[in-house]
N, C-alpha and C. Protein backbone atom coordinates (compact mmCIF):
# COMPACT_ATOMS: atom_id res chain seq x y z
N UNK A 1 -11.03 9.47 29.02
CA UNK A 1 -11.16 9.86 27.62
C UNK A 1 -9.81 9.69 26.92
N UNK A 2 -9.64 8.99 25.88
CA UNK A 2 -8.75 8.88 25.07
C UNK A 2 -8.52 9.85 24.47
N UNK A 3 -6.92 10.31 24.16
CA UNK A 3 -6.47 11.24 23.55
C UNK A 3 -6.44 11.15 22.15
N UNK A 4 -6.29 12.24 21.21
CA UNK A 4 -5.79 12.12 20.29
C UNK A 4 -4.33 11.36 19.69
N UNK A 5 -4.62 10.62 18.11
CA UNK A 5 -3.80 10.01 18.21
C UNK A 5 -2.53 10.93 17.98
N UNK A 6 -1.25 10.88 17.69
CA UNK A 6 -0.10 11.47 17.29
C UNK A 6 -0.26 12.53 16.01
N UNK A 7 -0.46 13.29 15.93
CA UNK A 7 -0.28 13.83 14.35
C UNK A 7 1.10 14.30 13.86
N UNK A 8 0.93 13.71 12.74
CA UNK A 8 2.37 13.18 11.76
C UNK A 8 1.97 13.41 10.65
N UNK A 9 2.71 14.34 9.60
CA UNK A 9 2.49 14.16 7.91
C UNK A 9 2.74 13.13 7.36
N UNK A 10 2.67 12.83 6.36
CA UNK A 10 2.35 11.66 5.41
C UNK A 10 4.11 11.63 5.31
N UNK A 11 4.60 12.66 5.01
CA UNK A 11 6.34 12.84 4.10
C UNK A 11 7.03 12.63 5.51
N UNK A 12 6.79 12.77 6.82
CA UNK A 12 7.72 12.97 8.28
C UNK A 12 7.46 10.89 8.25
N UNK A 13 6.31 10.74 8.38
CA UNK A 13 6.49 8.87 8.03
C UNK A 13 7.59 8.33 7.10
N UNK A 14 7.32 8.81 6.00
CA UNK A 14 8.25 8.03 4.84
C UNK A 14 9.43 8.45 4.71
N UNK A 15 9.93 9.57 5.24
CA UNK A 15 11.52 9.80 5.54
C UNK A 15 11.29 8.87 6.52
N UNK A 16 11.02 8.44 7.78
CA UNK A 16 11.28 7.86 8.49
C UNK A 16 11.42 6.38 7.99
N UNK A 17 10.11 5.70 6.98
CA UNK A 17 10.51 4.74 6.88
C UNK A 17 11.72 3.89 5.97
N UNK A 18 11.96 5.71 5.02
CA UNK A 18 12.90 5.19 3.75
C UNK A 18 13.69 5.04 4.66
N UNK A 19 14.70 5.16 5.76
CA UNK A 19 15.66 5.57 6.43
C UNK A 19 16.20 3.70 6.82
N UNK A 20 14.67 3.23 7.17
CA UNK A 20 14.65 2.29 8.09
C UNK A 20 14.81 1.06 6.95
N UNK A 21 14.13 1.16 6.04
CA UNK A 21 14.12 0.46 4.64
C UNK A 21 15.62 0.04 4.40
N UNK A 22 16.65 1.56 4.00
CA UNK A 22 17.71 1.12 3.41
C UNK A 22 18.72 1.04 4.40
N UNK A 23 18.42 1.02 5.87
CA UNK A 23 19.50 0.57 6.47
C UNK A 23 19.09 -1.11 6.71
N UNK A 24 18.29 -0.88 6.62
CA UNK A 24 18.15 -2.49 7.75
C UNK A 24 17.42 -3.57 6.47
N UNK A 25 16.96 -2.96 5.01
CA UNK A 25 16.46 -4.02 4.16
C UNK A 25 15.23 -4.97 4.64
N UNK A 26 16.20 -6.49 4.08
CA UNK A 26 14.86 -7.64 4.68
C UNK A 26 14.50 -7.04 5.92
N UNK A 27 15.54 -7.18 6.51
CA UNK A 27 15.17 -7.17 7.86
C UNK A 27 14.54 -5.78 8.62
N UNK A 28 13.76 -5.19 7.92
CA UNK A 28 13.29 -3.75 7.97
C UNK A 28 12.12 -4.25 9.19
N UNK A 29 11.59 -3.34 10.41
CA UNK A 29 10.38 -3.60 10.71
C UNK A 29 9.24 -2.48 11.09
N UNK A 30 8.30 -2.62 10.88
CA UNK A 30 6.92 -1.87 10.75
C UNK A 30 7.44 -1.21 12.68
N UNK A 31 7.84 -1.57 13.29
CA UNK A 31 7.74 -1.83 15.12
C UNK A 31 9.19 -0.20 14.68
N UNK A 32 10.25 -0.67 13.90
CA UNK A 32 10.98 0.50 14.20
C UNK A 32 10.89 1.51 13.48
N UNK A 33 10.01 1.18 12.10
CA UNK A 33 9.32 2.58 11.43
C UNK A 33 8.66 3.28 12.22
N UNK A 34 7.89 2.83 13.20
CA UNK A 34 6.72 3.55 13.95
C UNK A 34 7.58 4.29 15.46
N UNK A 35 8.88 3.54 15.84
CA UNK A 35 9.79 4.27 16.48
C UNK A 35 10.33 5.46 16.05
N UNK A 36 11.00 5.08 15.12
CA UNK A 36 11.74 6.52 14.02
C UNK A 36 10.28 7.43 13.92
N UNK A 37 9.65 7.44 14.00
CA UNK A 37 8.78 8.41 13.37
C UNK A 37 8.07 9.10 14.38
N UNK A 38 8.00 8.22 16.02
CA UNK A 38 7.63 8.70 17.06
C UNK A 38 5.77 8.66 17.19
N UNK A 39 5.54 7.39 16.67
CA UNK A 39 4.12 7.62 16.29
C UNK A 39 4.07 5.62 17.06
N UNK A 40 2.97 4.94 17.07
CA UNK A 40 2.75 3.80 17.40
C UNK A 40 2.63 3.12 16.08
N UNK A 41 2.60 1.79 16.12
CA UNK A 41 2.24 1.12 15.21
C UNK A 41 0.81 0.93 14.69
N UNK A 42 -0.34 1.06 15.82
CA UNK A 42 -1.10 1.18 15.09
C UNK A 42 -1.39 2.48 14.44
N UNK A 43 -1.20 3.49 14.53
CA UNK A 43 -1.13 4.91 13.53
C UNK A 43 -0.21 4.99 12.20
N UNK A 44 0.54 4.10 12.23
CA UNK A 44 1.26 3.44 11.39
C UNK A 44 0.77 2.82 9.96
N UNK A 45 -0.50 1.39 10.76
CA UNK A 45 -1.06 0.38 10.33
C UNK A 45 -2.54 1.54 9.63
N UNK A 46 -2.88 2.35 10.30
CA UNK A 46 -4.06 3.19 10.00
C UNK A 46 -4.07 3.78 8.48
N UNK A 47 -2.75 4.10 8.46
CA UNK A 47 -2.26 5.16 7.17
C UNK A 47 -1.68 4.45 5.65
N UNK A 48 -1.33 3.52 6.16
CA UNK A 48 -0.72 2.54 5.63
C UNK A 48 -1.25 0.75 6.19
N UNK A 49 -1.95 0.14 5.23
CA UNK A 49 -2.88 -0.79 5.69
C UNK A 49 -1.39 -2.25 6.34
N UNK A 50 -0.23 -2.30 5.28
CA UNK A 50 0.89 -3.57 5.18
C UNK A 50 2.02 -2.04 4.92
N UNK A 51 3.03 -3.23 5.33
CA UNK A 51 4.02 -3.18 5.00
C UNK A 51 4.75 -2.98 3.81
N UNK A 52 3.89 -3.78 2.94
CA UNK A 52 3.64 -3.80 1.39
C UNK A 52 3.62 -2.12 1.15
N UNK A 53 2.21 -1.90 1.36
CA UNK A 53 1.66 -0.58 1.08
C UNK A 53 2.61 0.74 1.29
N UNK A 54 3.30 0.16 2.97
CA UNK A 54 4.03 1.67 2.96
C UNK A 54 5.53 1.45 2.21
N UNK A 55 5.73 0.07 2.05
CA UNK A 55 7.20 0.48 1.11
C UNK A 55 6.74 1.34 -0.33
N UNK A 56 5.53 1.01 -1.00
CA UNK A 56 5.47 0.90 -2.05
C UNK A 56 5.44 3.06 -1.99
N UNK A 57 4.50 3.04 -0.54
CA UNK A 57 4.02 4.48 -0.63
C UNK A 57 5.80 5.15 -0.88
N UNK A 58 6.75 4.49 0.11
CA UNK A 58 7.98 4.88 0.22
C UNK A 58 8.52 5.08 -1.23
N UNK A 59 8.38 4.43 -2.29
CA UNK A 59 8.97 4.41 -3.42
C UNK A 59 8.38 5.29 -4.29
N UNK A 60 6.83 5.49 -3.82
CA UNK A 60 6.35 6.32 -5.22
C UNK A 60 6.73 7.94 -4.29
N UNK A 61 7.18 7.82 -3.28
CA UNK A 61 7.49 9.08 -3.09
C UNK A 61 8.63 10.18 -3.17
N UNK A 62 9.33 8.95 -3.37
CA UNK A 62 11.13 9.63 -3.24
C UNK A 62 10.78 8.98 -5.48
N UNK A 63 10.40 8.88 -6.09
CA UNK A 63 10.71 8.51 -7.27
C UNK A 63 9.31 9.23 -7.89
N UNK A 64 10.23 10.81 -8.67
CA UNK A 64 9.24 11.52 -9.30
C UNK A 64 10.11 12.28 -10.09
N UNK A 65 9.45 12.88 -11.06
CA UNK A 65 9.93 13.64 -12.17
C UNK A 65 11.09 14.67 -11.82
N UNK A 66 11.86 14.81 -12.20
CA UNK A 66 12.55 16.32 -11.71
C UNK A 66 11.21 17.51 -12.88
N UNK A 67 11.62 18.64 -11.92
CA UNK A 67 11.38 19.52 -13.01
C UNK A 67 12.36 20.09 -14.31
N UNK A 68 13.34 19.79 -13.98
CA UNK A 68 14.30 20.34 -15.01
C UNK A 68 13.88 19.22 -16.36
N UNK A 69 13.17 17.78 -16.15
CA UNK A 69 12.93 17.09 -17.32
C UNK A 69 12.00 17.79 -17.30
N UNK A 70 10.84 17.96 -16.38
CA UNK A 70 9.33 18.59 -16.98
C UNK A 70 9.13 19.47 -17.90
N UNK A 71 10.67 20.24 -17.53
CA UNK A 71 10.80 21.60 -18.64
C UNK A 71 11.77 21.62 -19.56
N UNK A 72 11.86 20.22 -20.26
CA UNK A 72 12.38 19.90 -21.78
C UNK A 72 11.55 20.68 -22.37
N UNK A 73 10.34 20.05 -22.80
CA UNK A 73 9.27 20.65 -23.65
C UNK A 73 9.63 22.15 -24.02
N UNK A 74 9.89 23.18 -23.30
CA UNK A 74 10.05 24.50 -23.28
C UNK A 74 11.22 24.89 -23.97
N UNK A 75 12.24 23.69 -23.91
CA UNK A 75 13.42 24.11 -24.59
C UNK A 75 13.76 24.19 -25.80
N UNK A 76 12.67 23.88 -26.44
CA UNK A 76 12.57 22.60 -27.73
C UNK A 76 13.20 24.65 -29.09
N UNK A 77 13.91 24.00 -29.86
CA UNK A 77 14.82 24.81 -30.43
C UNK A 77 15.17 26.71 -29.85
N UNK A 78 15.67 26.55 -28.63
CA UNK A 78 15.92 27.20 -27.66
C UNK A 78 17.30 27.41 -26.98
N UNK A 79 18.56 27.61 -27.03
CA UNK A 79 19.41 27.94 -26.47
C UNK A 79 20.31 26.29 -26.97
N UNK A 80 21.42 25.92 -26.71
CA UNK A 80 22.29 25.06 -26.79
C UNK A 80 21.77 23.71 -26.07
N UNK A 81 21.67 22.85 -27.15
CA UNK A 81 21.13 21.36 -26.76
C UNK A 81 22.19 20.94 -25.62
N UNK A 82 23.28 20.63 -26.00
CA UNK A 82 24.28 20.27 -25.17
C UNK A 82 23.78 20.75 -23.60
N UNK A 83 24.22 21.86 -23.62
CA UNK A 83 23.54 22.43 -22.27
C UNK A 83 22.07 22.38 -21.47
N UNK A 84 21.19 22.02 -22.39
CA UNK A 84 19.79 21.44 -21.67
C UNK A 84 20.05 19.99 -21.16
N UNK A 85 21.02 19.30 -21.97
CA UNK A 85 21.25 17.66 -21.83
C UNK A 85 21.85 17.91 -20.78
N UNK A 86 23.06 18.47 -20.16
CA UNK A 86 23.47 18.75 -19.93
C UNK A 86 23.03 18.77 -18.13
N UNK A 87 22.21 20.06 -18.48
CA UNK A 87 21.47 20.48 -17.06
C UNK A 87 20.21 19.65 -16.41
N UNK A 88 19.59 18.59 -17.36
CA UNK A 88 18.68 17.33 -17.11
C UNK A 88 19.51 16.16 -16.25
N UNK A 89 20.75 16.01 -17.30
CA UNK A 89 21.87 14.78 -16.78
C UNK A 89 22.42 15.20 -15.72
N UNK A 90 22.51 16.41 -14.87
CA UNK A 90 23.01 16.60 -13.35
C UNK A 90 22.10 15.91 -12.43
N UNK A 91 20.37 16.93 -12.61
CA UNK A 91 19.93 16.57 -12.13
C UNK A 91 19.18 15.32 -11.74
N UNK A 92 19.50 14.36 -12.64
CA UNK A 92 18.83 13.49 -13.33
C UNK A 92 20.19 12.04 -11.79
N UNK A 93 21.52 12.36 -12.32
CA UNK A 93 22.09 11.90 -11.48
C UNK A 93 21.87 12.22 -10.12
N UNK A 94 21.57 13.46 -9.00
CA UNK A 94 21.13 13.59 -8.23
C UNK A 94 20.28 12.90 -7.74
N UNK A 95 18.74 12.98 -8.37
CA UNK A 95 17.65 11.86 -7.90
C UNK A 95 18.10 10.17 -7.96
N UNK A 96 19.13 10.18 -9.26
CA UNK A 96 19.24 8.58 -9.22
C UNK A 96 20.08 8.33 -7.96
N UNK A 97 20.72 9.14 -7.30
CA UNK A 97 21.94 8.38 -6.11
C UNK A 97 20.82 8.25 -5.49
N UNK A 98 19.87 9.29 -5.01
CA UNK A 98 18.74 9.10 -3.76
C UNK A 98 17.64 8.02 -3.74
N UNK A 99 17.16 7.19 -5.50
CA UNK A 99 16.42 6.42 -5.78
C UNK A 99 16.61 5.22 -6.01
N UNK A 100 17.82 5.03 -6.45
CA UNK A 100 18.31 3.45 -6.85
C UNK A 100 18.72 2.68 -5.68
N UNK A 101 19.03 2.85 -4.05
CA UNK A 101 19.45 2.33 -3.33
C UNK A 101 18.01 1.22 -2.76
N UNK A 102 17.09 2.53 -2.99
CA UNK A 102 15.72 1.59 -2.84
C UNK A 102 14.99 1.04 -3.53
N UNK A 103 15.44 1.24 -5.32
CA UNK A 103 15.14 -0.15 -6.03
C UNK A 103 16.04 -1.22 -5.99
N UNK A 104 17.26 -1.19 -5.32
CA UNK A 104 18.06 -2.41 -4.72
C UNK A 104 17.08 -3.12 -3.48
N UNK A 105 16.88 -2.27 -2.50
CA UNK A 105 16.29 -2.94 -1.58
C UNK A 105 14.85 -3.60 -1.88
N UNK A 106 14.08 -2.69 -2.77
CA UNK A 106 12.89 -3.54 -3.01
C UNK A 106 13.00 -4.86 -4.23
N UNK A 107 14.21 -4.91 -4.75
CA UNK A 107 14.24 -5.96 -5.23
C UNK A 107 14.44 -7.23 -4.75
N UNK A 108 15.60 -6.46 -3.16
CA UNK A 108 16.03 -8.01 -2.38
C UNK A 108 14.71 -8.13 -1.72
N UNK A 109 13.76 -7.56 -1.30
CA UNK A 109 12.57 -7.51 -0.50
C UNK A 109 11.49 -8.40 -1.07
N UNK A 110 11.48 -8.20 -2.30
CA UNK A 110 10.33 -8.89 -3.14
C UNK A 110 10.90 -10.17 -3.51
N UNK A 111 12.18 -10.59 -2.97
CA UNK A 111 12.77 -11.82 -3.55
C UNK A 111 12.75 -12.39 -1.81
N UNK A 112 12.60 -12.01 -0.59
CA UNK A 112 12.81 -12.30 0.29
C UNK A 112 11.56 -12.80 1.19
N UNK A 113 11.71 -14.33 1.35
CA UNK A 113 10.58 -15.02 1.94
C UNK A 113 9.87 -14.80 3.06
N UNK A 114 10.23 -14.42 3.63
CA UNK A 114 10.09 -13.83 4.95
C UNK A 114 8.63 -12.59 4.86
N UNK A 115 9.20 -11.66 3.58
CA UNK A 115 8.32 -10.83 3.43
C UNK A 115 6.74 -11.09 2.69
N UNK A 116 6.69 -12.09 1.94
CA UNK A 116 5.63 -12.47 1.12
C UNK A 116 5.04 -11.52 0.43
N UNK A 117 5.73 -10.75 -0.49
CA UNK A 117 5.23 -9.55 -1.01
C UNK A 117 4.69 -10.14 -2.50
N UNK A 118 3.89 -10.46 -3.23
CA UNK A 118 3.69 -10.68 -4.14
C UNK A 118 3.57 -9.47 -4.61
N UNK A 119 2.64 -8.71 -4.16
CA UNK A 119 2.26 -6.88 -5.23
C UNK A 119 3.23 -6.31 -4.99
N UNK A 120 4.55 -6.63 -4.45
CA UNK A 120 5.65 -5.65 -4.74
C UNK A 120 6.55 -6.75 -5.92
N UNK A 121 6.41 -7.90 -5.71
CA UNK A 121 7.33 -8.59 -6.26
C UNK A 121 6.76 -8.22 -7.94
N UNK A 122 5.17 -7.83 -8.38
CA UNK A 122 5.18 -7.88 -9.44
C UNK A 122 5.19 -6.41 -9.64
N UNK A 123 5.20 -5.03 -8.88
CA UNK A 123 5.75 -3.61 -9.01
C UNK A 123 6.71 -3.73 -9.57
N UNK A 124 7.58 -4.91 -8.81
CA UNK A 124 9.15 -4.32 -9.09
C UNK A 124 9.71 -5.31 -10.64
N UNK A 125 8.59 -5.65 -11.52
CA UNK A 125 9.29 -6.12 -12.17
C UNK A 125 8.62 -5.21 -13.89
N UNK A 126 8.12 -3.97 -13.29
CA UNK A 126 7.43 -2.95 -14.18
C UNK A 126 7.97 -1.42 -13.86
N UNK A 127 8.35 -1.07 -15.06
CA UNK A 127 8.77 0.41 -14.63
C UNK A 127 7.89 1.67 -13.94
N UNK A 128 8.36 1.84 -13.29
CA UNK A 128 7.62 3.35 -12.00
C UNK A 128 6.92 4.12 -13.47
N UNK A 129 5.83 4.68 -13.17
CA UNK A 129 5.17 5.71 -13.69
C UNK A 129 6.37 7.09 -13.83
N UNK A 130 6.88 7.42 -13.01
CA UNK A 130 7.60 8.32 -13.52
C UNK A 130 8.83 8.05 -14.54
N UNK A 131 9.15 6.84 -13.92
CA UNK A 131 10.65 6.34 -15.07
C UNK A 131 9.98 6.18 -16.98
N UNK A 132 8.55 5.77 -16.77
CA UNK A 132 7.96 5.86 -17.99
C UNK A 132 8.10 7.23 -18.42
N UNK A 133 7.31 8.33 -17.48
CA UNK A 133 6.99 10.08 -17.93
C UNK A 133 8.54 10.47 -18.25
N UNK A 134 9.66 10.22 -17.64
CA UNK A 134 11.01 10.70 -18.04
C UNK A 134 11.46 10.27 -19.40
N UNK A 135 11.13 9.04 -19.80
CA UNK A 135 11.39 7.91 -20.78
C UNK A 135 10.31 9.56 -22.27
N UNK A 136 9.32 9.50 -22.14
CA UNK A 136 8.61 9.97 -22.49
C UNK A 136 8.86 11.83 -23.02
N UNK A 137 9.36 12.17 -22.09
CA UNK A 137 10.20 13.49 -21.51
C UNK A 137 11.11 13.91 -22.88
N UNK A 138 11.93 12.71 -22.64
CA UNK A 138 13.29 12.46 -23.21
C UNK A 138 13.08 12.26 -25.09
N UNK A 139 12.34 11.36 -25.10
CA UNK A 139 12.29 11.32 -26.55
C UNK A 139 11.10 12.10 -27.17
N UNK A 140 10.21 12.75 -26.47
CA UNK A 140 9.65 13.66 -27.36
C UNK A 140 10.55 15.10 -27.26
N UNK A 141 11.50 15.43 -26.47
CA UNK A 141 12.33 16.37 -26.95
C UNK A 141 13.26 15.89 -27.91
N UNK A 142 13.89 14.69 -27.75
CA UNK A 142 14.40 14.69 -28.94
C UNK A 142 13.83 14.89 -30.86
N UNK A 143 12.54 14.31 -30.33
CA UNK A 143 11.93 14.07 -31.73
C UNK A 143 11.41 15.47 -32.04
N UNK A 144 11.33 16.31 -31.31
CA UNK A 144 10.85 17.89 -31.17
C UNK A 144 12.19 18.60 -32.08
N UNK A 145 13.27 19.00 -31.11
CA UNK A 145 14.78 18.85 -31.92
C UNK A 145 15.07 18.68 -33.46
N UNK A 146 14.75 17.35 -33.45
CA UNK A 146 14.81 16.78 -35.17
C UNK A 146 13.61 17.65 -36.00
N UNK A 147 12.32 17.85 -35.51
CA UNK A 147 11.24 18.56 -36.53
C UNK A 147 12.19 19.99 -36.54
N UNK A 148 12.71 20.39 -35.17
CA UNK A 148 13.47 22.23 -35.43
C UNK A 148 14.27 21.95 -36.37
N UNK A 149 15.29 21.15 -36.89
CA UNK A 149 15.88 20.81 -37.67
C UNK A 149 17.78 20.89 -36.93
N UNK A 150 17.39 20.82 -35.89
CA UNK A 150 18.75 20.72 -35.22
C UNK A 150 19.17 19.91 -34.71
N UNK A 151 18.58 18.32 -34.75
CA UNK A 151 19.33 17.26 -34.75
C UNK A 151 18.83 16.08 -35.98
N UNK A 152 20.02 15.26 -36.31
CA UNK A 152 19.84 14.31 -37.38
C UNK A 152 18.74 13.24 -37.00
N UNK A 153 18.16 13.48 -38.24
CA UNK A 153 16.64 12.06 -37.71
C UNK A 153 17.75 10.82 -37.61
N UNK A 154 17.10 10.29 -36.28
CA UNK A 154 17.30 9.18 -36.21
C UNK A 154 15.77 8.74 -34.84
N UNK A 155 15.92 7.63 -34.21
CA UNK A 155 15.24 6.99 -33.70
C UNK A 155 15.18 7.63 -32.35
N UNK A 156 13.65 8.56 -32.13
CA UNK A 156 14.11 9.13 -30.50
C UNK A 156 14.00 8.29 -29.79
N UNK A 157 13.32 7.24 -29.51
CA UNK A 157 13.31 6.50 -28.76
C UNK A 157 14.37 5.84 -28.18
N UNK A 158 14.88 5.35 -28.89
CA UNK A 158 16.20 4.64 -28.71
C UNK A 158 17.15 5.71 -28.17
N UNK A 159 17.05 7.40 -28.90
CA UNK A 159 18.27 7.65 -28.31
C UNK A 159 18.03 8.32 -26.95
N UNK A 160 16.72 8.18 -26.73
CA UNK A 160 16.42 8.41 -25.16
C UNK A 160 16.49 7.57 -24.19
N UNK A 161 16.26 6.26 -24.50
CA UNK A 161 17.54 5.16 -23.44
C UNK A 161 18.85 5.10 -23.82
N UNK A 162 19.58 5.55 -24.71
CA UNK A 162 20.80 5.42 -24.58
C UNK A 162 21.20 6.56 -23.40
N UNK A 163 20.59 7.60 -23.89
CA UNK A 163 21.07 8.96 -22.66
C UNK A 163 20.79 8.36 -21.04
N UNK A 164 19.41 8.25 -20.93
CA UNK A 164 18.89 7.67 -19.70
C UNK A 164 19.53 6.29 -19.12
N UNK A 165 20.28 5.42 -19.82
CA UNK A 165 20.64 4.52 -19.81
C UNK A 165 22.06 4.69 -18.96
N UNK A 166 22.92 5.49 -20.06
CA UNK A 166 24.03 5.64 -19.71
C UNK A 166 24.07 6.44 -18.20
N UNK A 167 23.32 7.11 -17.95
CA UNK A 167 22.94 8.44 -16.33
C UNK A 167 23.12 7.56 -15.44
N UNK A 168 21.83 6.34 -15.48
CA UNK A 168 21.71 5.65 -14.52
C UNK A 168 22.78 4.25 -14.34
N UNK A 169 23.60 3.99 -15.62
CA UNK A 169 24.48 2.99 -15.27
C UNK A 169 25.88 4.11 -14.40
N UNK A 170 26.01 5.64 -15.03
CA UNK A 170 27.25 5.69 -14.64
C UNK A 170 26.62 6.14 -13.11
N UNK A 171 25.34 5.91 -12.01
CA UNK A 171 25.31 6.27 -11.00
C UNK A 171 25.37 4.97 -10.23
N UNK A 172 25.14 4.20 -10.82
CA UNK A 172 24.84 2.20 -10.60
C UNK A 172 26.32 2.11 -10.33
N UNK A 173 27.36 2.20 -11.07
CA UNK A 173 29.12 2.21 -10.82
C UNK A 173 29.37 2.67 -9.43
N UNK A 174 28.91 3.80 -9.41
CA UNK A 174 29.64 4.58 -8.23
C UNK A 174 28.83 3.55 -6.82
N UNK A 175 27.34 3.46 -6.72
CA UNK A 175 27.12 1.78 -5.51
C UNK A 175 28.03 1.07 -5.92
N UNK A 176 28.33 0.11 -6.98
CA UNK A 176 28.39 -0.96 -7.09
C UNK A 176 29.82 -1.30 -6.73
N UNK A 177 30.63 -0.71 -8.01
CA UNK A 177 31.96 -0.91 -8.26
C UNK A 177 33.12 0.33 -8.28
N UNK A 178 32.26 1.23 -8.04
CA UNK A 178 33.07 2.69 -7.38
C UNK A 178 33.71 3.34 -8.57
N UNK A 179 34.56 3.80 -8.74
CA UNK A 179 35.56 4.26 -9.64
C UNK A 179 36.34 3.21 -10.32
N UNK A 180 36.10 3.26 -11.97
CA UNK A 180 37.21 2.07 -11.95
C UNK A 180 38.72 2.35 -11.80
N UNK A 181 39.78 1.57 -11.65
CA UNK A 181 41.20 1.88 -11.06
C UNK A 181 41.81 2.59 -12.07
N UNK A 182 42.53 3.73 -11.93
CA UNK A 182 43.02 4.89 -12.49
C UNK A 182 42.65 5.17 -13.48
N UNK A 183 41.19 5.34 -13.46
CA UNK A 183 40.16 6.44 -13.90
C UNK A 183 39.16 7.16 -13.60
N UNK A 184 39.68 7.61 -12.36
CA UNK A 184 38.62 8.82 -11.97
C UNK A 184 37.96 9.52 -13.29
N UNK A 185 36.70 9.77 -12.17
CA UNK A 185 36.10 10.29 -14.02
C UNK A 185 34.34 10.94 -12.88
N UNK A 186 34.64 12.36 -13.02
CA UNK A 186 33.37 12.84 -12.22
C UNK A 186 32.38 13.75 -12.87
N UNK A 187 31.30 13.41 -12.35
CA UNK A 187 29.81 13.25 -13.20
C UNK A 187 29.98 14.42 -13.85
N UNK A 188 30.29 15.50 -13.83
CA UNK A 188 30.33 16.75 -15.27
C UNK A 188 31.16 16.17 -16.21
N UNK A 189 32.41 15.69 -15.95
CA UNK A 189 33.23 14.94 -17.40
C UNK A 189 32.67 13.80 -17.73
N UNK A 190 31.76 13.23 -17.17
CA UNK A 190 31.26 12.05 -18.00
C UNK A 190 29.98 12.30 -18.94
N UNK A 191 29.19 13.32 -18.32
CA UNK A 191 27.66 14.08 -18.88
C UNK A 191 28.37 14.83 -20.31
N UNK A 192 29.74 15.73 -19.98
CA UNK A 192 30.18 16.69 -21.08
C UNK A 192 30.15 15.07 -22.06
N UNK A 193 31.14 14.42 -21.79
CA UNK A 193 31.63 13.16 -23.05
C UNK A 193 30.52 12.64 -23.06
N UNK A 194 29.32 12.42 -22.66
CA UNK A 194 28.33 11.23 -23.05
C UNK A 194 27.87 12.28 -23.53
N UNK A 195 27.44 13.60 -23.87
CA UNK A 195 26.56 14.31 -24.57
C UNK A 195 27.25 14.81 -25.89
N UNK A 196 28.76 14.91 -26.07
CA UNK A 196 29.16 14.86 -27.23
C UNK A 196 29.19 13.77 -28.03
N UNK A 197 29.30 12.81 -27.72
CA UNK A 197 29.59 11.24 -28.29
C UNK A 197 27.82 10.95 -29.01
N UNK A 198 26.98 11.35 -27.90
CA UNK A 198 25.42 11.23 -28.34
C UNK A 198 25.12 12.66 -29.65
N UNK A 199 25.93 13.79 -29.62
CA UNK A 199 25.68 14.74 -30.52
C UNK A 199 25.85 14.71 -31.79
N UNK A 200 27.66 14.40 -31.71
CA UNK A 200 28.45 14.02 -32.55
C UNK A 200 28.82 12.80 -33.38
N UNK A 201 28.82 11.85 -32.35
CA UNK A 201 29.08 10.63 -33.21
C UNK A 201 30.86 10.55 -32.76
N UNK A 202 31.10 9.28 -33.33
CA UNK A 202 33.08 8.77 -33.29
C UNK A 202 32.79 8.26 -34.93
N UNK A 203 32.14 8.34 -35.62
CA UNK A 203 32.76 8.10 -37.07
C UNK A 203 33.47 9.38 -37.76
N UNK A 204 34.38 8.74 -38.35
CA UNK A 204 35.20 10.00 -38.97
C UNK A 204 34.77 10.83 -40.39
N UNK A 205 34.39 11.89 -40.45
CA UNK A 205 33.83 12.42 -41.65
C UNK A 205 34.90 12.70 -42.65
N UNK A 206 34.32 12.12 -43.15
CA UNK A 206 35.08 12.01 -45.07
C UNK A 206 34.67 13.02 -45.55
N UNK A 207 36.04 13.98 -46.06
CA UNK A 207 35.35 15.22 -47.18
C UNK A 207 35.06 14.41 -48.47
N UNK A 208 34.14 15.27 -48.62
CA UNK A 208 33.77 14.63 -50.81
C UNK A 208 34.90 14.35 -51.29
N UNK A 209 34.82 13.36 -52.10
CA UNK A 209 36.10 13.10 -53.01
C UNK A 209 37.41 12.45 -52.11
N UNK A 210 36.91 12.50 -50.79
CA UNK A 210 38.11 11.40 -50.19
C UNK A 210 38.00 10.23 -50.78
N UNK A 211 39.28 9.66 -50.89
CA UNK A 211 38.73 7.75 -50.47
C UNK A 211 39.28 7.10 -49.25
């Protein structure tokens, strides 16, 4: 009589396979996901039909909302903007160090012949459902804000990729190109200056009657 197969949660797999993903990339294999995880390959293949499937499962799992965006909405003319931006843009950098290493890898993956991924190659050229809901997050608090009457109308949209924009380029630096040379500069002093610069503005205000 055959035994039961291994039982394994769904999340004890995909730590295992994110692990295997971003060390080893192309060259990732289904044979040492199912090692790391202490399970066979076919229990592997059961849960996950390709390879395809479980990167993709891998990505929609580590890439989800924080709650601290979920609970913009709540803030909406409520305590110091600065400081909600503030406490989103920490956490916001947190998830991006843990998420962007594996939209690097699924980009070299979906570009890599070997793998023949077409349904990842066209995933990865559309934004994640959650990067939309954050996108979403972001500028209906802003546009919320502007109806309280505590920030200047302008375009939420736009100024919700500039914020989101700037998070994820200044976490993209620290992979890419590290610190630039004698300017250290760490993620609370860059969130404080990118949230004044986004509050305030750098044009200089003219009293009446200047010229």
């Amino acid at each position: 009589m055959r035994g039961r197969p291994p039982s394994i949660s769904d999340d004890a797999i995909l730590e295992a396979a994110r692990g295997v993903f971003l060390e080893q990339g192309v060259g990732a294999t289904t044979a040492e996901i199912a090692r790391r995880a202490s399970i066979s390959e076919s229990v592997l293949f059961h849960r996950y039909k390709t390879k395809e499937a479980l990167f993709m499962a891998v990505l929609d799992h580590a890439v989800r909302v924080s709650p601290v965006a979920e609970g913009l909405p709540e803030k909406v003319d409520k305590g110091e903007i600065a400081d909600h931006l503030f406490e989103v843009g920490s956490a916001m950098v947190e998830d991006a160090r843990k998420t962007i290493p594996l939209f690097i890898a699924g980009a070299m993956m979906a570009r890599a012949s070997t793998w023949k991924l077409e349904g990842l190659q066209e995933r990865m050229r559309r934004p994640h459902p959650s990067q939309v809901r954050v996108f979403k997050l972001f500028a209906g608090y802003f546009e919320a804000e502007m109806d309280a009457g505590r920030l200047r109308r302008v375009d939420s949209e736009i100024l919700a990729r500039a914020f989101i924009g700037a998070v994820v380029q200044h976490v993209m630096q620290q992979f890419w190109g590290g610190q630039l040379e004698g300017l250290p500069l760490s993620t609370p002093m860059f969130l404080r200056g990118l949230i004044d610069i986004l509050l305030h503005g750098t044009a200089v205000r003219r009293r009446r009657g200047a010229r």
